[in-house]
PDB file of N, CA and C in Angstrom:
ATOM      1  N   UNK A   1       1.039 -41.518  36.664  1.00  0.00           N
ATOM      2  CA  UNK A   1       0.445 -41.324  35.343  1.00  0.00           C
ATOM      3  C   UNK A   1       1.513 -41.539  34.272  1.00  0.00           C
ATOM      4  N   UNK A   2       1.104 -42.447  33.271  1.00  0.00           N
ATOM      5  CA  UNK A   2       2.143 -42.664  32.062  1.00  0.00           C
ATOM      6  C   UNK A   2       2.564 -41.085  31.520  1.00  0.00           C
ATOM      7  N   UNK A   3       3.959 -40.724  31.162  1.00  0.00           N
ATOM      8  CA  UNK A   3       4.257 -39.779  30.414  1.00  0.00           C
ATOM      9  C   UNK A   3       3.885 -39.703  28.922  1.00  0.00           C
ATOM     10  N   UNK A   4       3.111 -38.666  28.334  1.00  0.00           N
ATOM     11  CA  UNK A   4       2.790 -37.910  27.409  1.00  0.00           C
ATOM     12  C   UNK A   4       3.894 -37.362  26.924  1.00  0.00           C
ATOM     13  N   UNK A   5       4.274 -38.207  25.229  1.00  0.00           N
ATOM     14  CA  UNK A   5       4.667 -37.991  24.221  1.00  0.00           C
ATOM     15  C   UNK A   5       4.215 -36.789  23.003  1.00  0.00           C
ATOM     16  N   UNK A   6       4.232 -36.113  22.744  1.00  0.00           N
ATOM     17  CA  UNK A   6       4.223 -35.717  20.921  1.00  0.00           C
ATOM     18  C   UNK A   6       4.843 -35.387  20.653  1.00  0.00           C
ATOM     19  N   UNK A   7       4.916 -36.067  19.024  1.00  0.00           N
ATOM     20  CA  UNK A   7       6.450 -36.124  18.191  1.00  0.00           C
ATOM     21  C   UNK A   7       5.587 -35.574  16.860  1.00  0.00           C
ATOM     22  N   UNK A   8       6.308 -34.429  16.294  1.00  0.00           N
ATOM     23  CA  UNK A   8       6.262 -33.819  15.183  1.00  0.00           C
ATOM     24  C   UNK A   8       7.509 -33.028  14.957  1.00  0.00           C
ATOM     25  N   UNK A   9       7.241 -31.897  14.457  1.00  0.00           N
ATOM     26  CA  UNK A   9       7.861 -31.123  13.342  1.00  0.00           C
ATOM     27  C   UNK A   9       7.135 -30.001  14.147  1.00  0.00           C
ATOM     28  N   UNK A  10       8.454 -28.814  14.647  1.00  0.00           N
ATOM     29  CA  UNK A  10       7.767 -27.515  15.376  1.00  0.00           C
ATOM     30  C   UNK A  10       7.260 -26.639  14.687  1.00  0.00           C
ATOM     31  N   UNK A  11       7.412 -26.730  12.994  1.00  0.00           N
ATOM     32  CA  UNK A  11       6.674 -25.774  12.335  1.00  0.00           C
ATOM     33  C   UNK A  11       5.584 -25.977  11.429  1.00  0.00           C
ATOM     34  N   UNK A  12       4.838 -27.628  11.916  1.00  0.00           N
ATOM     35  CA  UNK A  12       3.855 -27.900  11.309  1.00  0.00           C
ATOM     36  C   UNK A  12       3.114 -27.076  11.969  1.00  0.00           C
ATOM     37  N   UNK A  13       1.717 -26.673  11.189  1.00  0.00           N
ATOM     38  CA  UNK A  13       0.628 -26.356  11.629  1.00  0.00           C
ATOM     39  C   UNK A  13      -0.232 -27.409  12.521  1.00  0.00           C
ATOM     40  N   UNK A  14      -0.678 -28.240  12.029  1.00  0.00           N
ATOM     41  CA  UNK A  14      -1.291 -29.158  13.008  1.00  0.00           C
ATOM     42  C   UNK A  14      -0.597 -29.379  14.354  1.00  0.00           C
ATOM     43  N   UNK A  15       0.906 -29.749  14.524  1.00  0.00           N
ATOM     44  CA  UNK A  15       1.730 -29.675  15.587  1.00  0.00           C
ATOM     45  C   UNK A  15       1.364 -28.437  16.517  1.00  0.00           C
ATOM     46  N   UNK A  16       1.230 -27.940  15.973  1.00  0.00           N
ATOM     47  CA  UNK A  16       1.377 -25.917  16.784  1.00  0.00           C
ATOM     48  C   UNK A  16       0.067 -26.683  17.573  1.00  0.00           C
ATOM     49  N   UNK A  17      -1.110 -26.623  16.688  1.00  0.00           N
ATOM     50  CA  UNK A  17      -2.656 -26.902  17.068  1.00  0.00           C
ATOM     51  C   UNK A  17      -2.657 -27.598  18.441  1.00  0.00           C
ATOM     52  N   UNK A  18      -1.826 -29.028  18.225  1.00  0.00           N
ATOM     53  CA  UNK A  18      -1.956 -29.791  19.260  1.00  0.00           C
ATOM     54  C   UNK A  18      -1.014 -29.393  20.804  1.00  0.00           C
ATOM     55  N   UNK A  19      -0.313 -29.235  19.783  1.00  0.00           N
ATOM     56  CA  UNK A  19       0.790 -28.376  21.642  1.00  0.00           C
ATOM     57  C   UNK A  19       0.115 -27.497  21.778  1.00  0.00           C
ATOM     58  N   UNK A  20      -0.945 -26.323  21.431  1.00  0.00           N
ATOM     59  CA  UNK A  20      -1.265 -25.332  21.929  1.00  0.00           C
ATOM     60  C   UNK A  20      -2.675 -25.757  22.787  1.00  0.00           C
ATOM     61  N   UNK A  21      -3.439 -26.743  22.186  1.00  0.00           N
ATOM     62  CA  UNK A  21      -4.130 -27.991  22.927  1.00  0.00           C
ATOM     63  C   UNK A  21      -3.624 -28.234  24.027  1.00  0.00           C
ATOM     64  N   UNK A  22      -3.045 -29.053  24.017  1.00  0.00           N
ATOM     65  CA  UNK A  22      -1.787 -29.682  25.331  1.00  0.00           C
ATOM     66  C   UNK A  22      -1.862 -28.816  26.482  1.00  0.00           C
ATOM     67  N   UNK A  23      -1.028 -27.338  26.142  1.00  0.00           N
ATOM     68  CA  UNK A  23      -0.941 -26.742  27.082  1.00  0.00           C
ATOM     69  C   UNK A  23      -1.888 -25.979  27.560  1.00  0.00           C
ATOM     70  N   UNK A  24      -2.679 -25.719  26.997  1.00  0.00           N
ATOM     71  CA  UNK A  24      -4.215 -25.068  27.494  1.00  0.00           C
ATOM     72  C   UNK A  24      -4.767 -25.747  28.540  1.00  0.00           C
ATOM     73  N   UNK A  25      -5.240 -27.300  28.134  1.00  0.00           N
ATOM     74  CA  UNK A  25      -5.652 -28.051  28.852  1.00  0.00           C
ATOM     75  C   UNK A  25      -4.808 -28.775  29.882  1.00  0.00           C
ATOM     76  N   UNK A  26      -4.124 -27.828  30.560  1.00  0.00           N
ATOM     77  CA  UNK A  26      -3.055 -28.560  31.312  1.00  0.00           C
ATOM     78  C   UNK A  26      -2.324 -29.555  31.363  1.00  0.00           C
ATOM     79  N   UNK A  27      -1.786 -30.635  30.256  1.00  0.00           N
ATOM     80  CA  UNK A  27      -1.799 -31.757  30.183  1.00  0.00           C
ATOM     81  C   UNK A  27      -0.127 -31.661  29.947  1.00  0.00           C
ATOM     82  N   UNK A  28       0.506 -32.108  31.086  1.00  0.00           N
ATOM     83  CA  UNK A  28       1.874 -32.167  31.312  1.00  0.00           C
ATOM     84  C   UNK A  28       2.667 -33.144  30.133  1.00  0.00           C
ATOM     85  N   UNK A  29       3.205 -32.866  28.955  1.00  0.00           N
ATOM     86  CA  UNK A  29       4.029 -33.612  28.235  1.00  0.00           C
ATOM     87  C   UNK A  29       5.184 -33.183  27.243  1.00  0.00           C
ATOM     88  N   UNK A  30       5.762 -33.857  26.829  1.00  0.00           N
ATOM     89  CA  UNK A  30       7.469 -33.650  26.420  1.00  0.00           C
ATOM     90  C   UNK A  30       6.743 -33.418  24.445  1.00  0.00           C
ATOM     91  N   UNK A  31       7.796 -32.770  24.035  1.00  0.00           N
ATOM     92  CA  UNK A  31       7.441 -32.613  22.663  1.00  0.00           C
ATOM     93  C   UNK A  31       8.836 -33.350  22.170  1.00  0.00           C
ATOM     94  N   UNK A  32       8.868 -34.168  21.325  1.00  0.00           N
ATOM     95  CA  UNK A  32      10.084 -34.618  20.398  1.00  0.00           C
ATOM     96  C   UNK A  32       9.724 -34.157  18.944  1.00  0.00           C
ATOM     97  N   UNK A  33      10.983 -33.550  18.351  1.00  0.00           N
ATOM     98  CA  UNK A  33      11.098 -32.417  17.063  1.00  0.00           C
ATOM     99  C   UNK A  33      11.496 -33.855  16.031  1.00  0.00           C
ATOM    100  N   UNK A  34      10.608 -34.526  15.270  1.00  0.00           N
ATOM    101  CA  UNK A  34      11.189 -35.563  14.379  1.00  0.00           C
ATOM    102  C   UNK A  34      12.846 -35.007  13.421  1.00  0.00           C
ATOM    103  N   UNK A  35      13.044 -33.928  13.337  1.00  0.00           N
ATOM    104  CA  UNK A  35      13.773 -33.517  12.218  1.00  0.00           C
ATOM    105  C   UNK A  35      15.341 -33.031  13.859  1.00  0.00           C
ATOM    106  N   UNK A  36      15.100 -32.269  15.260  1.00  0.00           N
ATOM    107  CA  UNK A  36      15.878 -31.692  15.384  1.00  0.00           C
ATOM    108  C   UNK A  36      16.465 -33.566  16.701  1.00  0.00           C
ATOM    109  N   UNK A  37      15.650 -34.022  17.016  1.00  0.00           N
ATOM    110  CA  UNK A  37      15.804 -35.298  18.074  1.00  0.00           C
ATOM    111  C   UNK A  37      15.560 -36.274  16.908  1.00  0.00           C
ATOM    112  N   UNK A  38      15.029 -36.406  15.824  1.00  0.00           N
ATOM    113  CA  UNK A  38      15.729 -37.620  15.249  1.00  0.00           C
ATOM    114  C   UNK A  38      14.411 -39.247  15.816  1.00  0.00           C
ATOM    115  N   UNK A  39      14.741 -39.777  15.013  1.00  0.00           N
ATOM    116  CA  UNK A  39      13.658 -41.188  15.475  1.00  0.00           C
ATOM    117  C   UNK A  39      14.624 -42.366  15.147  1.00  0.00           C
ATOM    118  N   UNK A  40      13.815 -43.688  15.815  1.00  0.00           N
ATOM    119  CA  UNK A  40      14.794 -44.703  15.905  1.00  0.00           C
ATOM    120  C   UNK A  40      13.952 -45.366  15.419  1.00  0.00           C
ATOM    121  N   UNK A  41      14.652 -46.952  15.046  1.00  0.00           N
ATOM    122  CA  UNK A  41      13.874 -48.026  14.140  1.00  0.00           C
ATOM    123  C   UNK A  41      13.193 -48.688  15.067  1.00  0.00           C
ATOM    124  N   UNK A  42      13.414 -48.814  16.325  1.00  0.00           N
ATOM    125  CA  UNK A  42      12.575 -49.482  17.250  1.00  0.00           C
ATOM    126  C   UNK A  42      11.395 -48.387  17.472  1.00  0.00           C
ATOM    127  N   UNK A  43      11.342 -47.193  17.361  1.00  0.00           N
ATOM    128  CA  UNK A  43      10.162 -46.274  17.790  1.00  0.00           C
ATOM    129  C   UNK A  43       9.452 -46.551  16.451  1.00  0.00           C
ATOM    130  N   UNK A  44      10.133 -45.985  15.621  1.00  0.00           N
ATOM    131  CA  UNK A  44       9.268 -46.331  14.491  1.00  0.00           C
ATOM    132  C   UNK A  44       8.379 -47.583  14.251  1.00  0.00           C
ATOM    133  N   UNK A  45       8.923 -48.652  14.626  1.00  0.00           N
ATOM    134  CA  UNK A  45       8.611 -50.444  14.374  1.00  0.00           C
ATOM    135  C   UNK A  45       7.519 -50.251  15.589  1.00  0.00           C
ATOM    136  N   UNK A  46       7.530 -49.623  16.471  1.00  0.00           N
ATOM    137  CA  UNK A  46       6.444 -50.131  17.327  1.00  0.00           C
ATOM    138  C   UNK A  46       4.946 -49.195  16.770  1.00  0.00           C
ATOM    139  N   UNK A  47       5.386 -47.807  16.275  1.00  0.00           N
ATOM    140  CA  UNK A  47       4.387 -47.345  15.754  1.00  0.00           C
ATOM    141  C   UNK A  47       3.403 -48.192  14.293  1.00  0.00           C
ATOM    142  N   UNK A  48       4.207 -48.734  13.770  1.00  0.00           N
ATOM    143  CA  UNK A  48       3.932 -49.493  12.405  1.00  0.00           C
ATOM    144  C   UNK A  48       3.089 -50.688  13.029  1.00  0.00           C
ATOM    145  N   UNK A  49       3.947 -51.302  14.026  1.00  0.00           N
ATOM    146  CA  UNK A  49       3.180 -52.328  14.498  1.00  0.00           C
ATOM    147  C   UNK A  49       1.458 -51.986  15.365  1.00  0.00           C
ATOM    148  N   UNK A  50       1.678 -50.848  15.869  1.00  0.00           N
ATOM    149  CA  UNK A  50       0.505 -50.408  16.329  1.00  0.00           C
ATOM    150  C   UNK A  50      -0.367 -49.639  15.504  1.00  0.00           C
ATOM    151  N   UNK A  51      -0.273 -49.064  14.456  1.00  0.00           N
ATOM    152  CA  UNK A  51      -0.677 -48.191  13.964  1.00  0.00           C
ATOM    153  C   UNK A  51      -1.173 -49.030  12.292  1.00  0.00           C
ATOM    154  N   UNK A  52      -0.214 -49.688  11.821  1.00  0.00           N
ATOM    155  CA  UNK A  52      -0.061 -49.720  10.354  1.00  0.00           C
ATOM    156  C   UNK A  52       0.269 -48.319   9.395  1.00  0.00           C
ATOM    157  N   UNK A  53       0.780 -49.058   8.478  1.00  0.00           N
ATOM    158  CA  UNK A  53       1.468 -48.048   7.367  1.00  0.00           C
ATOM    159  C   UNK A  53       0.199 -47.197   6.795  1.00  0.00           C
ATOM    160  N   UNK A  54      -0.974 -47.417   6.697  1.00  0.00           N
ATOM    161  CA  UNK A  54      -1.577 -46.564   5.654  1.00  0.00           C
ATOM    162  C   UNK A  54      -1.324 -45.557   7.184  1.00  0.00           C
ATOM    163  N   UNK A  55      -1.978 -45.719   8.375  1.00  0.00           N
ATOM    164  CA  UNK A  55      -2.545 -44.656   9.184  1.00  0.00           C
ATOM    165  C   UNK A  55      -1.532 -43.836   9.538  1.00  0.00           C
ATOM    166  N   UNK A  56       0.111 -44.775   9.889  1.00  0.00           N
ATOM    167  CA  UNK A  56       1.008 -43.635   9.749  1.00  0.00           C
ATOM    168  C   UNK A  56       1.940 -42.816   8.666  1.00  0.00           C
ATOM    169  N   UNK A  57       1.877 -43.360   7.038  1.00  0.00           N
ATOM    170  CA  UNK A  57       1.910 -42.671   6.108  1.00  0.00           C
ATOM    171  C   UNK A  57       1.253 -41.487   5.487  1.00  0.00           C
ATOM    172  N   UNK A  58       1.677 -40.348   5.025  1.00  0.00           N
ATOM    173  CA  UNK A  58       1.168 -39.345   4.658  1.00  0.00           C
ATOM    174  C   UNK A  58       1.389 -39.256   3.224  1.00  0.00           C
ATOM    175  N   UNK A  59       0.366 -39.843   2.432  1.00  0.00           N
ATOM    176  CA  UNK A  59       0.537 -40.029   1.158  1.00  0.00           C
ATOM    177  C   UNK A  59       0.377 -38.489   0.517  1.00  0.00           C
ATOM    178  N   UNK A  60      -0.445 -37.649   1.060  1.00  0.00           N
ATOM    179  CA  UNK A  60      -0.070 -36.130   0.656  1.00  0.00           C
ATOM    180  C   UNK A  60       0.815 -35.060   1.236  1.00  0.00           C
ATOM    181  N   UNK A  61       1.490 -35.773   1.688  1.00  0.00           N
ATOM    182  CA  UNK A  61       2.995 -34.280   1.804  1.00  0.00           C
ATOM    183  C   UNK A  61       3.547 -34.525   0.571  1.00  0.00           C
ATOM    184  N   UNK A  62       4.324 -33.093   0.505  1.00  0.00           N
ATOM    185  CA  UNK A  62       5.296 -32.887  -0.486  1.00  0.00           C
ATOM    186  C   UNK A  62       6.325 -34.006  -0.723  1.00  0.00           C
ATOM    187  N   UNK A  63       6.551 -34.439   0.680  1.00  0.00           N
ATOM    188  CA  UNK A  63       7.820 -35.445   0.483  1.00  0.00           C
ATOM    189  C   UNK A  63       7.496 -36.577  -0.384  1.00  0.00           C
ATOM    190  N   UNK A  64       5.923 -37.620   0.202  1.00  0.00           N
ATOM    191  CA  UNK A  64       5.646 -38.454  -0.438  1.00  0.00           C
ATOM    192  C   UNK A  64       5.292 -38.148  -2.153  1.00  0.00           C
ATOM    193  N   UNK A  65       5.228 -37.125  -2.587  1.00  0.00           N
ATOM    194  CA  UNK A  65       5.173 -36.316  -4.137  1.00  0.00           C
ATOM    195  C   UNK A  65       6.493 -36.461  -4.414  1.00  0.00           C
ATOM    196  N   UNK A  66       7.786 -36.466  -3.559  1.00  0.00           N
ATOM    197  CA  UNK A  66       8.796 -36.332  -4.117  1.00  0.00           C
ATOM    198  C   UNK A  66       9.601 -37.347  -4.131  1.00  0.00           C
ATOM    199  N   UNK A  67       8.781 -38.979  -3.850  1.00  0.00           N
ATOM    200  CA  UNK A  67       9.827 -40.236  -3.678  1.00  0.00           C
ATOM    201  C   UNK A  67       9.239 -40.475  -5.224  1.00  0.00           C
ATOM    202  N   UNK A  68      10.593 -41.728  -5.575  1.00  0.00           N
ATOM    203  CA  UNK A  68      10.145 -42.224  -6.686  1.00  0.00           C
ATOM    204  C   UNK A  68       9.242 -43.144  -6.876  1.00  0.00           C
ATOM    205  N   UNK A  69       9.304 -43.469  -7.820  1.00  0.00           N
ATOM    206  CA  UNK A  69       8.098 -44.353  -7.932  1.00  0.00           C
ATOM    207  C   UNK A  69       8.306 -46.257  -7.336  1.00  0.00           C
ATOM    208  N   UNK A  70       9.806 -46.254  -7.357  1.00  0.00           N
ATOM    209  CA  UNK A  70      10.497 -47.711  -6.563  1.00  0.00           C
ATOM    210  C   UNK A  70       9.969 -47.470  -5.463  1.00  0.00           C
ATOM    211  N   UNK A  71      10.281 -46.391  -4.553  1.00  0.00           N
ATOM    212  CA  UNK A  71      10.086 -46.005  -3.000  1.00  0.00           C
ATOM    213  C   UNK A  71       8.833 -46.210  -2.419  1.00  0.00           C
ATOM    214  N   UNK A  72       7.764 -45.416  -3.536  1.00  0.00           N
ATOM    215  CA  UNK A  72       6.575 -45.759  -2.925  1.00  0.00           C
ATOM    216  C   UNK A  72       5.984 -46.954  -3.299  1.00  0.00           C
ATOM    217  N   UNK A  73       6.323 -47.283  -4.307  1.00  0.00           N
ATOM    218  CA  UNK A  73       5.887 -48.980  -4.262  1.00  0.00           C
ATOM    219  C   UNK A  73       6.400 -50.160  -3.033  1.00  0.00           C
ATOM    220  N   UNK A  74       7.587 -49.746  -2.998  1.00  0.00           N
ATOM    221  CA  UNK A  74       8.458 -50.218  -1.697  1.00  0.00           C
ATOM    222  C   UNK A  74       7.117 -49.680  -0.645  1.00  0.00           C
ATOM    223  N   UNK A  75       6.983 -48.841  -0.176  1.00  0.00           N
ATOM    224  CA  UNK A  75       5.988 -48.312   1.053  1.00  0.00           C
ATOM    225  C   UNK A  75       4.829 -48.999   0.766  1.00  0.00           C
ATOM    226  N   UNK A  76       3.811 -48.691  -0.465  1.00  0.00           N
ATOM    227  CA  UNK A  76       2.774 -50.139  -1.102  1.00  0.00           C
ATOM    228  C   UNK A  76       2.580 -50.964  -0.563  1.00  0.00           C
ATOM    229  N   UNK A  77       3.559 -51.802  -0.529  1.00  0.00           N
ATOM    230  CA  UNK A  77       4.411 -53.026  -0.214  1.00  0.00           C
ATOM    231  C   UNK A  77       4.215 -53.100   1.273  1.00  0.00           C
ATOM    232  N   UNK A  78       4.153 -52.487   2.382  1.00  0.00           N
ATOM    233  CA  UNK A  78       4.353 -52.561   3.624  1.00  0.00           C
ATOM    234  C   UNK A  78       5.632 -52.553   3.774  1.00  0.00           C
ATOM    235  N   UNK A  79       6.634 -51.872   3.097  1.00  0.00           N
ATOM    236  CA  UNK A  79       8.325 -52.284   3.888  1.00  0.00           C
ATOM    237  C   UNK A  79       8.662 -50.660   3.656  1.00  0.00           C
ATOM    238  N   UNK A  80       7.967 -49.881   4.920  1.00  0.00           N
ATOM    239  CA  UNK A  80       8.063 -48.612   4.891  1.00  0.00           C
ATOM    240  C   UNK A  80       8.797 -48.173   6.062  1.00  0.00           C
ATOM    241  N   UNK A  81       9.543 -48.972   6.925  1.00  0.00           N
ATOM    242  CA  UNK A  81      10.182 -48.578   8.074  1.00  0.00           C
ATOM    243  C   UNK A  81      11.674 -47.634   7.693  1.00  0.00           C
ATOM    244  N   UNK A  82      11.864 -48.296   6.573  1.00  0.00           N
ATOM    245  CA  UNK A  82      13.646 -47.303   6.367  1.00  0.00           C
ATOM    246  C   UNK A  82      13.251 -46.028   6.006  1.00  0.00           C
ATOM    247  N   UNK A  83      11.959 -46.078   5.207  1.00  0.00           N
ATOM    248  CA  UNK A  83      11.613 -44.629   4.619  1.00  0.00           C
ATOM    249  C   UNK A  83      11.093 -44.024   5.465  1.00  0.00           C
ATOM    250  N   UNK A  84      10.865 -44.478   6.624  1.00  0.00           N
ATOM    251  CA  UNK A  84       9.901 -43.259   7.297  1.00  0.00           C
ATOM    252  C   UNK A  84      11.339 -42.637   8.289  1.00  0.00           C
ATOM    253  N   UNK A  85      12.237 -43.731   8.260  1.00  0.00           N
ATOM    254  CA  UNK A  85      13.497 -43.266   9.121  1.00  0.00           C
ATOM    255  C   UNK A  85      14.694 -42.609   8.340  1.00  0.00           C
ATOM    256  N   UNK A  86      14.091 -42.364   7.097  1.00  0.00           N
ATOM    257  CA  UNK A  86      14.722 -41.354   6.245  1.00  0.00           C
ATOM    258  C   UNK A  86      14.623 -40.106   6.185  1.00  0.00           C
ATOM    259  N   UNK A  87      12.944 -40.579   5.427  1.00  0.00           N
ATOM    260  CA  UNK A  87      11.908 -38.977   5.314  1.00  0.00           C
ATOM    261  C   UNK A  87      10.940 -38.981   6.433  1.00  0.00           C
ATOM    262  N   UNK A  88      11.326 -38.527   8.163  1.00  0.00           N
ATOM    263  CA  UNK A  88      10.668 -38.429   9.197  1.00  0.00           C
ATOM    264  C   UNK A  88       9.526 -37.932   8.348  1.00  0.00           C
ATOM    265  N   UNK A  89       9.239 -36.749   7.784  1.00  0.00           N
ATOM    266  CA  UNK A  89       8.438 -35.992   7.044  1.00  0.00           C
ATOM    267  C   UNK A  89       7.186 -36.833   6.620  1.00  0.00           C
ATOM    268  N   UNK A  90       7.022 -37.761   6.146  1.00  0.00           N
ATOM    269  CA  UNK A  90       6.446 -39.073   5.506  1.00  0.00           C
ATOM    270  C   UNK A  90       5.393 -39.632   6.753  1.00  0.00           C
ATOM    271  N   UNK A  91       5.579 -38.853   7.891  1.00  0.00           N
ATOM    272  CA  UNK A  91       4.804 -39.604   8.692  1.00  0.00           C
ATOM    273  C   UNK A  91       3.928 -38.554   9.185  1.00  0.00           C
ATOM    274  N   UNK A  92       2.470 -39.013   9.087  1.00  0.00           N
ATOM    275  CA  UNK A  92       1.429 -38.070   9.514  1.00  0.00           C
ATOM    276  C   UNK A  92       1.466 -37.601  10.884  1.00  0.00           C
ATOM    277  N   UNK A  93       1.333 -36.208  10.553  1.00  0.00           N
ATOM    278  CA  UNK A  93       1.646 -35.457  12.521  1.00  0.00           C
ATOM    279  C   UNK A  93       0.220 -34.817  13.161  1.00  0.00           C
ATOM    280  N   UNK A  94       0.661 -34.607  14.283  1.00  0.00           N
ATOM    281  CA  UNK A  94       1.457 -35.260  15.008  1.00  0.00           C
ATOM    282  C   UNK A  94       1.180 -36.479  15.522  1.00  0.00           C
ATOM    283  N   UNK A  95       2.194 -37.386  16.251  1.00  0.00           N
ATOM    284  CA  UNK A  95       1.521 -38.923  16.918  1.00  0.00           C
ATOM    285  C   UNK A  95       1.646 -38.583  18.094  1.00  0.00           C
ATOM    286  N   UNK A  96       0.928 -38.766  18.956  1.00  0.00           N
ATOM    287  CA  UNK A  96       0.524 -38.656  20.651  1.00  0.00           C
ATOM    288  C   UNK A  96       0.674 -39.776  20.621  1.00  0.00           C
ATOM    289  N   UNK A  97       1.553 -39.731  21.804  1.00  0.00           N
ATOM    290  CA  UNK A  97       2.254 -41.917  22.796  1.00  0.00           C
ATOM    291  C   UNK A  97       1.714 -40.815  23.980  1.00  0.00           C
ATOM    292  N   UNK A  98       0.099 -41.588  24.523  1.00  0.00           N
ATOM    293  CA  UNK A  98       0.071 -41.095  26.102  1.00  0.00           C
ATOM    294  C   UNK A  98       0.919 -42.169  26.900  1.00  0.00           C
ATOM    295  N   UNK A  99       1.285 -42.885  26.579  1.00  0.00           N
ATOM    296  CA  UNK A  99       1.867 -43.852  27.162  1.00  0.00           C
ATOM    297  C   UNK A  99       0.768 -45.288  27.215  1.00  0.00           C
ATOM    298  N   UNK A 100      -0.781 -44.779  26.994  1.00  0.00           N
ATOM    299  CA  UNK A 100      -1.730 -46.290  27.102  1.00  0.00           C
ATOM    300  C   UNK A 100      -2.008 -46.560  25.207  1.00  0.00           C
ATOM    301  N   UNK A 101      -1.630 -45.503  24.556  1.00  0.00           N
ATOM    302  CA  UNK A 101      -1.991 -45.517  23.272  1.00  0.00           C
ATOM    303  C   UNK A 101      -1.317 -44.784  22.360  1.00  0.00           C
ATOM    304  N   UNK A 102      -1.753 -44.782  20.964  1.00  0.00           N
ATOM    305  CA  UNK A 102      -0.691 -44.121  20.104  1.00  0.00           C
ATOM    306  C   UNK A 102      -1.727 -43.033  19.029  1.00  0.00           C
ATOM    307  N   UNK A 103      -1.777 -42.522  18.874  1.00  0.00           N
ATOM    308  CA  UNK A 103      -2.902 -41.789  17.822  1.00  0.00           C
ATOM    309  C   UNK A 103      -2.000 -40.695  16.728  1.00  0.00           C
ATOM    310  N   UNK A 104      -2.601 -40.619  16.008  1.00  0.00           N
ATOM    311  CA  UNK A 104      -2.174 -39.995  14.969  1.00  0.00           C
ATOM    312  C   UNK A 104      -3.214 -38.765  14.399  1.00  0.00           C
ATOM    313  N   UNK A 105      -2.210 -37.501  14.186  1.00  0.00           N
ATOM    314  CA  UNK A 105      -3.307 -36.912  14.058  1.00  0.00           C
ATOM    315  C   UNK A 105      -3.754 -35.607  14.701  1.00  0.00           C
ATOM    316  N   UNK A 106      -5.030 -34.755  14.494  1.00  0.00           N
ATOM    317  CA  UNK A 106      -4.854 -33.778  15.959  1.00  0.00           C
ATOM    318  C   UNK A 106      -6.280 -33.329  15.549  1.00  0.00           C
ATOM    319  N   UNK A 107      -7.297 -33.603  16.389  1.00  0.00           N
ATOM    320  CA  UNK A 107      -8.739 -33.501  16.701  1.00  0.00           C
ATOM    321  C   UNK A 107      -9.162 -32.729  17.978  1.00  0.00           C
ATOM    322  N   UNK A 108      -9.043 -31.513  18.092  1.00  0.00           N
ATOM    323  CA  UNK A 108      -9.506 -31.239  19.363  1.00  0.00           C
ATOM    324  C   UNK A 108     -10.755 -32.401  20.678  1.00  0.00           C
ATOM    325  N   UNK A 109     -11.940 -32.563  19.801  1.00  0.00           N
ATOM    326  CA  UNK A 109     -12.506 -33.470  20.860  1.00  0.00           C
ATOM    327  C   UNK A 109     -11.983 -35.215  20.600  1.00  0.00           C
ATOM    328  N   UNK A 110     -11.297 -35.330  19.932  1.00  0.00           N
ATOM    329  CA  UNK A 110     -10.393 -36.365  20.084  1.00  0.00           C
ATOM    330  C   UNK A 110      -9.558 -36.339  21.790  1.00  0.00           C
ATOM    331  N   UNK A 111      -8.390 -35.473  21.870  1.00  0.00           N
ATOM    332  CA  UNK A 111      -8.111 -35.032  22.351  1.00  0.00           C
ATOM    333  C   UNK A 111      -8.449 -34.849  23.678  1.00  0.00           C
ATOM    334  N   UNK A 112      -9.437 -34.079  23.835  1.00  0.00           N
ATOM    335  CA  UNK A 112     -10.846 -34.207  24.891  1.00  0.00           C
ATOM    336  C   UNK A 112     -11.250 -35.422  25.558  1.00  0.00           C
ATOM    337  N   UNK A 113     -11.218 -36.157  24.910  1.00  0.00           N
ATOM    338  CA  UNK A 113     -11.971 -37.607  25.105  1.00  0.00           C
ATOM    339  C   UNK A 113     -10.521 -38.320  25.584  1.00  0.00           C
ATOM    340  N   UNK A 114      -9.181 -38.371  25.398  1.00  0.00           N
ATOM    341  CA  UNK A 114      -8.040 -38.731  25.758  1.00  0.00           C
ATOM    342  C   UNK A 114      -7.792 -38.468  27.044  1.00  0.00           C
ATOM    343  N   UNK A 115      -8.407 -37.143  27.249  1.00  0.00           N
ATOM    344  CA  UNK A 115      -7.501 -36.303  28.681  1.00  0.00           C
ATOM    345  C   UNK A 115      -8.751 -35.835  29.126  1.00  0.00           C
ATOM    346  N   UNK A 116      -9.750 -36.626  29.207  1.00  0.00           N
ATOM    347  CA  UNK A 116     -10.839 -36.248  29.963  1.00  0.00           C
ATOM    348  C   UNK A 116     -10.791 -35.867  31.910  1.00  0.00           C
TER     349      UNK A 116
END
């Protein structure tokens, strides 16, 4: 069975949601802390490439409130890979890599329907 990814932030709320998901439903997988393990431009680039920028941008966090107005036009733009490997924060949580797919996000019967 492909290894089960989620990568967030351990003190998001939604994060909590989905690892507490995870482990309920028995579903054996590794958690990566974007802020304490850090992300790379190739992880990132494959999410962008799979995902696109609107679905993995979080145009309402605080952070994206707190770029300037160059930055997010830069992101606009589609050339959002340095910023998201800046402000990990910037990227909607959590993303589940089951290893066949990438999702964004945290839906209990989403979820369900993943690890049926």
């Amino acid at each position: 069975m492909a290894t089960t990814t989620l990568y967030g932030i351990k003190n998001c709320d939604t994060v909590k949601k989905a690892r507490r998901w995870l482990e309920d439903a028995g579903v054996d997988y590794t958690f990566h802390d974007f802020r304490s393990d850090g992300l790379d431009a190739q992880q990132v680039r494959a999410w962008l490439e799979s995902l696109g920028s609107a679905a993995l941008v979080n145009k309402r966090s605080t952070t994206w409130k707190g770029l300037s107005d160059a930055q997010k036009q830069q992101a606009e733009n589609g050339d959002v890979q340095d910023l998201l490997l800046e402000y990990p924060t910037l990227i909607k949580r959590p993303v589940l890599d089951t290893g066949t797919g990438i999702h964004v996000g945290f839906k209990a019967d989403q979820y369900a329907e993943l690890f049926h």
